[in-house]
Structures are given as structure tokens and as C-alpha cells.
C-alpha atoms as a PDB file:
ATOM      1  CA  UNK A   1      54.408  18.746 -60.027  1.00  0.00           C
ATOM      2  CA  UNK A   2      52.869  19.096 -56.734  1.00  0.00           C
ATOM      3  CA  UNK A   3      48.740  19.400 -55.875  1.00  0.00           C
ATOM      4  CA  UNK A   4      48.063  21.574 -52.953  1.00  0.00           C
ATOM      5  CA  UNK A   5      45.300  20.678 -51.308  1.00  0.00           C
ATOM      6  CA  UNK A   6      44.014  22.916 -48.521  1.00  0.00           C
ATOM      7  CA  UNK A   7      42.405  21.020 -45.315  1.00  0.00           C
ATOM      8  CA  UNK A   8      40.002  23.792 -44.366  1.00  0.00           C
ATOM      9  CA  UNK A   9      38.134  24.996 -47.136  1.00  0.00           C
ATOM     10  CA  UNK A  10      37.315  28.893 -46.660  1.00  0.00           C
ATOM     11  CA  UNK A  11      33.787  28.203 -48.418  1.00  0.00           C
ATOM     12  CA  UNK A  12      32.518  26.069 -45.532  1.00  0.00           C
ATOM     13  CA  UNK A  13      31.253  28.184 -42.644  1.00  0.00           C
ATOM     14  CA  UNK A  14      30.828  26.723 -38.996  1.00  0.00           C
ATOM     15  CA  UNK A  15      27.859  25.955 -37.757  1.00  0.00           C
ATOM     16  CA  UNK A  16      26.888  25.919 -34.670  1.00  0.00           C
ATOM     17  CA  UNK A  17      26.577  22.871 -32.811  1.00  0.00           C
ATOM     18  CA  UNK A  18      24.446  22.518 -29.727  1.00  0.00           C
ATOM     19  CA  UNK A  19      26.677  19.991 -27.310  1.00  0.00           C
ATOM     20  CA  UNK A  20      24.955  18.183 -25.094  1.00  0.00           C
ATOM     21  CA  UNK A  21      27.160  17.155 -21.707  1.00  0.00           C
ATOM     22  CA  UNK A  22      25.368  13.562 -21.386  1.00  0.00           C
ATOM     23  CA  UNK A  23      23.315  12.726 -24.728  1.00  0.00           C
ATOM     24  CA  UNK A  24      21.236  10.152 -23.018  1.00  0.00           C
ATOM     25  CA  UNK A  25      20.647  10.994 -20.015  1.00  0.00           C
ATOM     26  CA  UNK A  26      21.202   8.585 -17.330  1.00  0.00           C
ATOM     27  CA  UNK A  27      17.351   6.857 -15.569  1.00  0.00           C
ATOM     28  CA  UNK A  28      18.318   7.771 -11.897  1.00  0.00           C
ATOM     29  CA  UNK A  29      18.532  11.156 -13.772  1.00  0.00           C
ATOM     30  CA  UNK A  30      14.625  10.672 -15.087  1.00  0.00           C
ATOM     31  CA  UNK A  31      13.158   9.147 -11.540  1.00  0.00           C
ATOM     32  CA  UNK A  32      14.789  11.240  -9.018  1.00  0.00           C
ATOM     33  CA  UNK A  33      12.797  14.562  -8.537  1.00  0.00           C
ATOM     34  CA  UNK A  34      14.325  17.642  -7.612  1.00  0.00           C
ATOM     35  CA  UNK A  35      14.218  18.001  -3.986  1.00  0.00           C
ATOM     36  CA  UNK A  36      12.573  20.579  -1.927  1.00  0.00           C
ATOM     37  CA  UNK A  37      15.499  23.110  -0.602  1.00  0.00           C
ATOM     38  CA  UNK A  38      14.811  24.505   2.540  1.00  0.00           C
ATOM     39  CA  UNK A  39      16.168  28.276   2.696  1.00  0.00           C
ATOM     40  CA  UNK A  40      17.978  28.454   6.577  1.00  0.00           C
ATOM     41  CA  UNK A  41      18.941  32.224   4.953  1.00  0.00           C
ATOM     42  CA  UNK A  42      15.486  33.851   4.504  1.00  0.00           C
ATOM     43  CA  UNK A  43      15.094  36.224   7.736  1.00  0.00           C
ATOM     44  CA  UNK A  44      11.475  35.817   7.918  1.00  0.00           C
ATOM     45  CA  UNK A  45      11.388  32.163   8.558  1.00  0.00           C
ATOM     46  CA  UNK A  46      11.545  31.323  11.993  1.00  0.00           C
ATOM     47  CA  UNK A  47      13.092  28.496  13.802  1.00  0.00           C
ATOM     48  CA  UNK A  48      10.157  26.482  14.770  1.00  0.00           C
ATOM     49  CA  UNK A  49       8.127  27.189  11.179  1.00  0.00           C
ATOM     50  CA  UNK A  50      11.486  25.732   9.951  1.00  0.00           C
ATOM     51  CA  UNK A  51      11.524  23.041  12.267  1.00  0.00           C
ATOM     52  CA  UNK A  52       7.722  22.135  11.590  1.00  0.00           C
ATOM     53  CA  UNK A  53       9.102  22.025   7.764  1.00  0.00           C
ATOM     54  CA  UNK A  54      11.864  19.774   8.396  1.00  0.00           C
ATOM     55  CA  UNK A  55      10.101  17.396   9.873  1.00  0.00           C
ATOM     56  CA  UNK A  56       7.285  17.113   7.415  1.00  0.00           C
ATOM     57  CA  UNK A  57      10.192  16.809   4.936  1.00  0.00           C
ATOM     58  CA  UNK A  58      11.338  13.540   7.340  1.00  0.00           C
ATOM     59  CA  UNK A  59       7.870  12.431   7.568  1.00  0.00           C
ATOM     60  CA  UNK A  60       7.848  12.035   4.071  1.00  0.00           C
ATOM     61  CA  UNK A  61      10.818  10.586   3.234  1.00  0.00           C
ATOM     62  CA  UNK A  62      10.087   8.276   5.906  1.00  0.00           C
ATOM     63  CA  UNK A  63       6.623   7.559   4.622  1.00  0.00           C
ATOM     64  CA  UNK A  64       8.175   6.902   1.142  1.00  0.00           C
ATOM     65  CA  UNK A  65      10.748   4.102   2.750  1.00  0.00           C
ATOM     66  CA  UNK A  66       8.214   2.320   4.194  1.00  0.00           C
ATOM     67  CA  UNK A  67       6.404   2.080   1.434  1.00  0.00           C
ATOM     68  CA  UNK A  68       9.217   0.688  -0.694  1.00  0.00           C
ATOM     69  CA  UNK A  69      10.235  -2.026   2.196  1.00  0.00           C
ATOM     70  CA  UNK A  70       6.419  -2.733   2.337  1.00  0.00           C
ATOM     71  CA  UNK A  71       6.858  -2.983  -1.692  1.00  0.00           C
ATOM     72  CA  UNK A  72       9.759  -5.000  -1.551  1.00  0.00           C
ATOM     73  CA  UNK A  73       8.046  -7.791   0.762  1.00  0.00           C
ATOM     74  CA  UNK A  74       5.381  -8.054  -0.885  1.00  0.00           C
ATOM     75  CA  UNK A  75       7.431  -8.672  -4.185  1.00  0.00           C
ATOM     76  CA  UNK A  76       9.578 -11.174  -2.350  1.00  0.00           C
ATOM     77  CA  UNK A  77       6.325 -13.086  -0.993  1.00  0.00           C
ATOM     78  CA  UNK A  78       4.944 -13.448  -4.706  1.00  0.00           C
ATOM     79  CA  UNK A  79       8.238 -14.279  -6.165  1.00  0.00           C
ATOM     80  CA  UNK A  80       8.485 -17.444  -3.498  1.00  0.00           C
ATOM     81  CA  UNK A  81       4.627 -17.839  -4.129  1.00  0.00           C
ATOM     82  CA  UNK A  82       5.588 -18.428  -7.670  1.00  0.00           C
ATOM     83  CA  UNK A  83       8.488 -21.159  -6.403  1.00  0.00           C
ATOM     84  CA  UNK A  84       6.641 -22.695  -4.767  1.00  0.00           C
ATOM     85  CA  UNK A  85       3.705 -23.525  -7.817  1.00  0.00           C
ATOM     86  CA  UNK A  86       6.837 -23.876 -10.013  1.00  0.00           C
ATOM     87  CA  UNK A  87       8.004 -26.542  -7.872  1.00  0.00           C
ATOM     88  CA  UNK A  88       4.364 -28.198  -7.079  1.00  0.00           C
ATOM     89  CA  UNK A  89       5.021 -28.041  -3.106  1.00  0.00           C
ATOM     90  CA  UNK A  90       3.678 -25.916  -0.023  1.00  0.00           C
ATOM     91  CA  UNK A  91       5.529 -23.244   1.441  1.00  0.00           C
ATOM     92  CA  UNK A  92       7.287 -25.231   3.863  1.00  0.00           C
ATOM     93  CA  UNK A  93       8.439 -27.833   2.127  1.00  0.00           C
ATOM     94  CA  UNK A  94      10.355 -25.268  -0.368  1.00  0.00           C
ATOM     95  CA  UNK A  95      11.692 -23.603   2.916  1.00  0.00           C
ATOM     96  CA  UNK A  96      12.936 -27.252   4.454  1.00  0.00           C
ATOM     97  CA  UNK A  97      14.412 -28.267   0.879  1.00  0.00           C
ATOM     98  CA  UNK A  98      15.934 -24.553   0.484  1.00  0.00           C
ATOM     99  CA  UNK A  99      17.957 -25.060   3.831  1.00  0.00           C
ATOM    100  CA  UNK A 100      19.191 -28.367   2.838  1.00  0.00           C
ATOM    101  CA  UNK A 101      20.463 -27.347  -0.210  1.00  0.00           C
ATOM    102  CA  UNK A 102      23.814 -26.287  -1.001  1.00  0.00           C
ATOM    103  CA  UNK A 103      24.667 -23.501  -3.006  1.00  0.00           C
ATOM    104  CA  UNK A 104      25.209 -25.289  -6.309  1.00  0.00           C
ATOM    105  CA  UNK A 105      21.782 -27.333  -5.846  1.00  0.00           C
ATOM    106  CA  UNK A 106      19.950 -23.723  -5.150  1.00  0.00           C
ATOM    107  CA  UNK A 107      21.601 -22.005  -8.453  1.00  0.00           C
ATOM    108  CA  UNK A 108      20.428 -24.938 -10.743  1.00  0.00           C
ATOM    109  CA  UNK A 109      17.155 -24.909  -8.785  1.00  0.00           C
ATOM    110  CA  UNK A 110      16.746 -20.623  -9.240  1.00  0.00           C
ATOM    111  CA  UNK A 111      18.491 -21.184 -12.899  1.00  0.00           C
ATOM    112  CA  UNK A 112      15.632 -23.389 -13.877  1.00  0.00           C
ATOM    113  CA  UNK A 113      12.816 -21.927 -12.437  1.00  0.00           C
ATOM    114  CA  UNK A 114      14.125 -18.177 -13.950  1.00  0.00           C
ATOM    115  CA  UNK A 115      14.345 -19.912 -17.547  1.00  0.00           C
ATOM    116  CA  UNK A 116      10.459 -21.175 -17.321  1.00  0.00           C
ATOM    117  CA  UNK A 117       9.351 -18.062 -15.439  1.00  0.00           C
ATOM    118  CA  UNK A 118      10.463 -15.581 -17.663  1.00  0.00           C
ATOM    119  CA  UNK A 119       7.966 -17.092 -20.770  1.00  0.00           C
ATOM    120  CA  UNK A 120       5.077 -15.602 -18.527  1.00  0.00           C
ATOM    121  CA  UNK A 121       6.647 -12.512 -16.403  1.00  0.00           C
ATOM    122  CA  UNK A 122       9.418  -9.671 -17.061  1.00  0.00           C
ATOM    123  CA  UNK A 123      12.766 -12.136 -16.108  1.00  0.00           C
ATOM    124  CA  UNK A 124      14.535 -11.507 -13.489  1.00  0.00           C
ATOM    125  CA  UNK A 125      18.210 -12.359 -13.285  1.00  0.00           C
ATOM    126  CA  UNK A 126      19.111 -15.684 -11.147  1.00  0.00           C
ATOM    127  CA  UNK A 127      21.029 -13.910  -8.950  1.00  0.00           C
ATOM    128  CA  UNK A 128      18.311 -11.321  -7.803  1.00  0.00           C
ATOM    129  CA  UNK A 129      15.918 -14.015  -7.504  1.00  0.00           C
ATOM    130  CA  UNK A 130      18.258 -16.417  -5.099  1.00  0.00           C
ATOM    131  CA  UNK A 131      18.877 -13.386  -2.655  1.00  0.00           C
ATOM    132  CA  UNK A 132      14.960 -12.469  -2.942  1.00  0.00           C
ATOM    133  CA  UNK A 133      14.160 -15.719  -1.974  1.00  0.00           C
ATOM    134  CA  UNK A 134      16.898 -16.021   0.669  1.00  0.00           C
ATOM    135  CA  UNK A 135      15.827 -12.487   2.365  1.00  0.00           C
ATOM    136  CA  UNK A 136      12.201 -13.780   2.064  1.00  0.00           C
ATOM    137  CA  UNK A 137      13.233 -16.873   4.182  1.00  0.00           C
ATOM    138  CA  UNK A 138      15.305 -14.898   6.259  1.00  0.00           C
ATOM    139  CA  UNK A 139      12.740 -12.268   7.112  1.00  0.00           C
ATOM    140  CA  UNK A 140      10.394 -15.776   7.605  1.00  0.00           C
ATOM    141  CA  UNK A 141      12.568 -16.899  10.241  1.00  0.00           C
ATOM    142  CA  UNK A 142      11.904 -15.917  13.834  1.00  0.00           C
ATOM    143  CA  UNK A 143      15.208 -17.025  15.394  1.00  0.00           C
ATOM    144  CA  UNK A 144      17.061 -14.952  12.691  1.00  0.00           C
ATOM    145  CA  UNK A 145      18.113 -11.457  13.442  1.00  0.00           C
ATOM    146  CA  UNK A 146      15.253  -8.748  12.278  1.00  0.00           C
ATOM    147  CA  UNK A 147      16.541  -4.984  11.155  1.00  0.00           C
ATOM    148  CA  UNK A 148      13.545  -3.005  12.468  1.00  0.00           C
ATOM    149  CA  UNK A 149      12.308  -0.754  10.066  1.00  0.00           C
ATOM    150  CA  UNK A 150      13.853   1.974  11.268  1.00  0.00           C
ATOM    151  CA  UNK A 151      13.529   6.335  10.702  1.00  0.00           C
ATOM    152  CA  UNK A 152      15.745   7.923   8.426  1.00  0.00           C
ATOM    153  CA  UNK A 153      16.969  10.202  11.603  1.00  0.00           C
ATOM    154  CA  UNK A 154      15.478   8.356  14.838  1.00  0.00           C
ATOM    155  CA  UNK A 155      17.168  11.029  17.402  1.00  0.00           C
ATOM    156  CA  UNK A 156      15.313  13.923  15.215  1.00  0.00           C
ATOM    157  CA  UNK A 157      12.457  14.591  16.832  1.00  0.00           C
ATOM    158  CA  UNK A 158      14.066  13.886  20.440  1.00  0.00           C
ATOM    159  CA  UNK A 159      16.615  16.911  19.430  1.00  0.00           C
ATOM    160  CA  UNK A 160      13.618  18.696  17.829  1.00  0.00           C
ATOM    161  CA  UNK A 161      11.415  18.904  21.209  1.00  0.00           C
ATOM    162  CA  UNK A 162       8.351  16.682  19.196  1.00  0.00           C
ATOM    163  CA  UNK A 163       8.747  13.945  21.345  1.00  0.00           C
END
């Protein structure tokens, strides 16, 4: 004797299910904002009013970079500052044992100093402090090569007529 079964009961009724594409959504999702859109379409906006819009747009984005490189220094120069107390010597002397190092001397060095830091501050990983420390020293160094801050579009405002 044979018991049927049936897979889909006809009592249970579907519900609906709301489906969401990404659950959790991703954090460059949560800090980017939505940018401003320009309309080149709208027949009332001339070319210069949409000129003058562009580059305040530019201005701003340019404003915001420097701000993050400014940021980013500032970050680097505390994060040596902090080497340099961890290791009980003046600037210099980290930067002339640094150079002399070899890369196996400067990941035990940056390995140790990470494990003690990180009791007191938000850890960093070794790796991202050995190149912040590296581009900190680099940027230090006159004789080394120096990326000028530069604009987002440096030829703009020579197209544009603002310069």
C-alpha cells in the first residue's frame, strides 16, 4: 500500500515576499551622495550659466580632494609621530634607521609597533601602516620626485575662457 503525499499543499497560500536586490547594502553605497546632474537638454539654460555651473561643480570636487590629501598628510605625520614615541627616538633618527633597514627588519619593526598601538588607537593593518610611513618619508624627501597636487581637469578652465 502506497502513501501519497502531495508536495504543495493547496491550503498554504503565497505570500508575498518583498526581495531585496542587495540585503546589506554595500558602505561605498551609504557614503557616496547622489551627484548633482547637470541637464545639457533644458532649452532655457544657456551655455555660459552652464559653464559657470560646471565649474563650480569642479571647484568643488577639487576643493573636496584637497582636503582629503591635506587629511591624508596629516594622518601620515601623526602615525610617524606615534613611531617615533613608540620607538623613544627623534624624527630623524627613525628616518636614518628606516632607510637602512631592509624589508624584513621594517615588517617586524611595523608588526611590533601595530601590536602595542592598537591597545590605545583603532589598529591599523601592518601593511597600511609600512606604506603610510614610507609615503610620509617619501613626501619628506626633497630629492624624491613630488606629484603636485594637481586639478581634477587642469586644461578646464583654459578651454572654458576663465583663465
Amino acid at each position: 500500500m502506497a502513501l501519497r503525499i502531495p508536495f504543495f499543499s493547496s491550503i498554504i497560500t503565497p505570500q508575498s515576499q518583498k526581495l531585496h536586490p542587495n540585503p546589506f547594502p554595500s558602505t561605498t553605497l551609504l557614503c557616496h551622495k547622489p551627484r548633482t546632474q547637470i541637464s545639457c537638454t533644458n532649452k532655457k539654460i544657456r551655455d555660459s550659466e552652464l559653464a559657470s555651473d560646471l565649474a563650480s561643480e569642479v571647484a568643488k570636487i577639487n576643493t573636496h580632494l584637497l582636503q582629503r590629501e591635506e587629511a591624508l598628510k596629516k594622518s601620515k605625520e601623526l602615525l610617524f609621530t606615534e613611531m617615533c614615541q613608540y620607538l623613544a627616538l627623534k624624527g630623524e633618527e627613525v628616518k636614518k634607521k628606516w632607510r637602512k633597514m631592509d624589508e624584513e627588519e621594517k615588517w617586524v619593526l611595523v608588526n611590533e609597533f601595530v601590536s602595542e598601538w592598537s591597545m590605545n588607537f583603532h589598529p591599523l593593518s601592518a601593511r597600511s601602516v609600512k606604506e603610510m610611513v614610507e609615503e610620509y618619508l617619501q613626501e619628506d624627501n626633497p630629492s624624491a620626485p613630488k606629484s603636485s597636487p594637481s586639478l581634477l581637469f587642469p586644461g578646464l578652465k583654459r578651454i572654458m575662457g576663465f583663465s
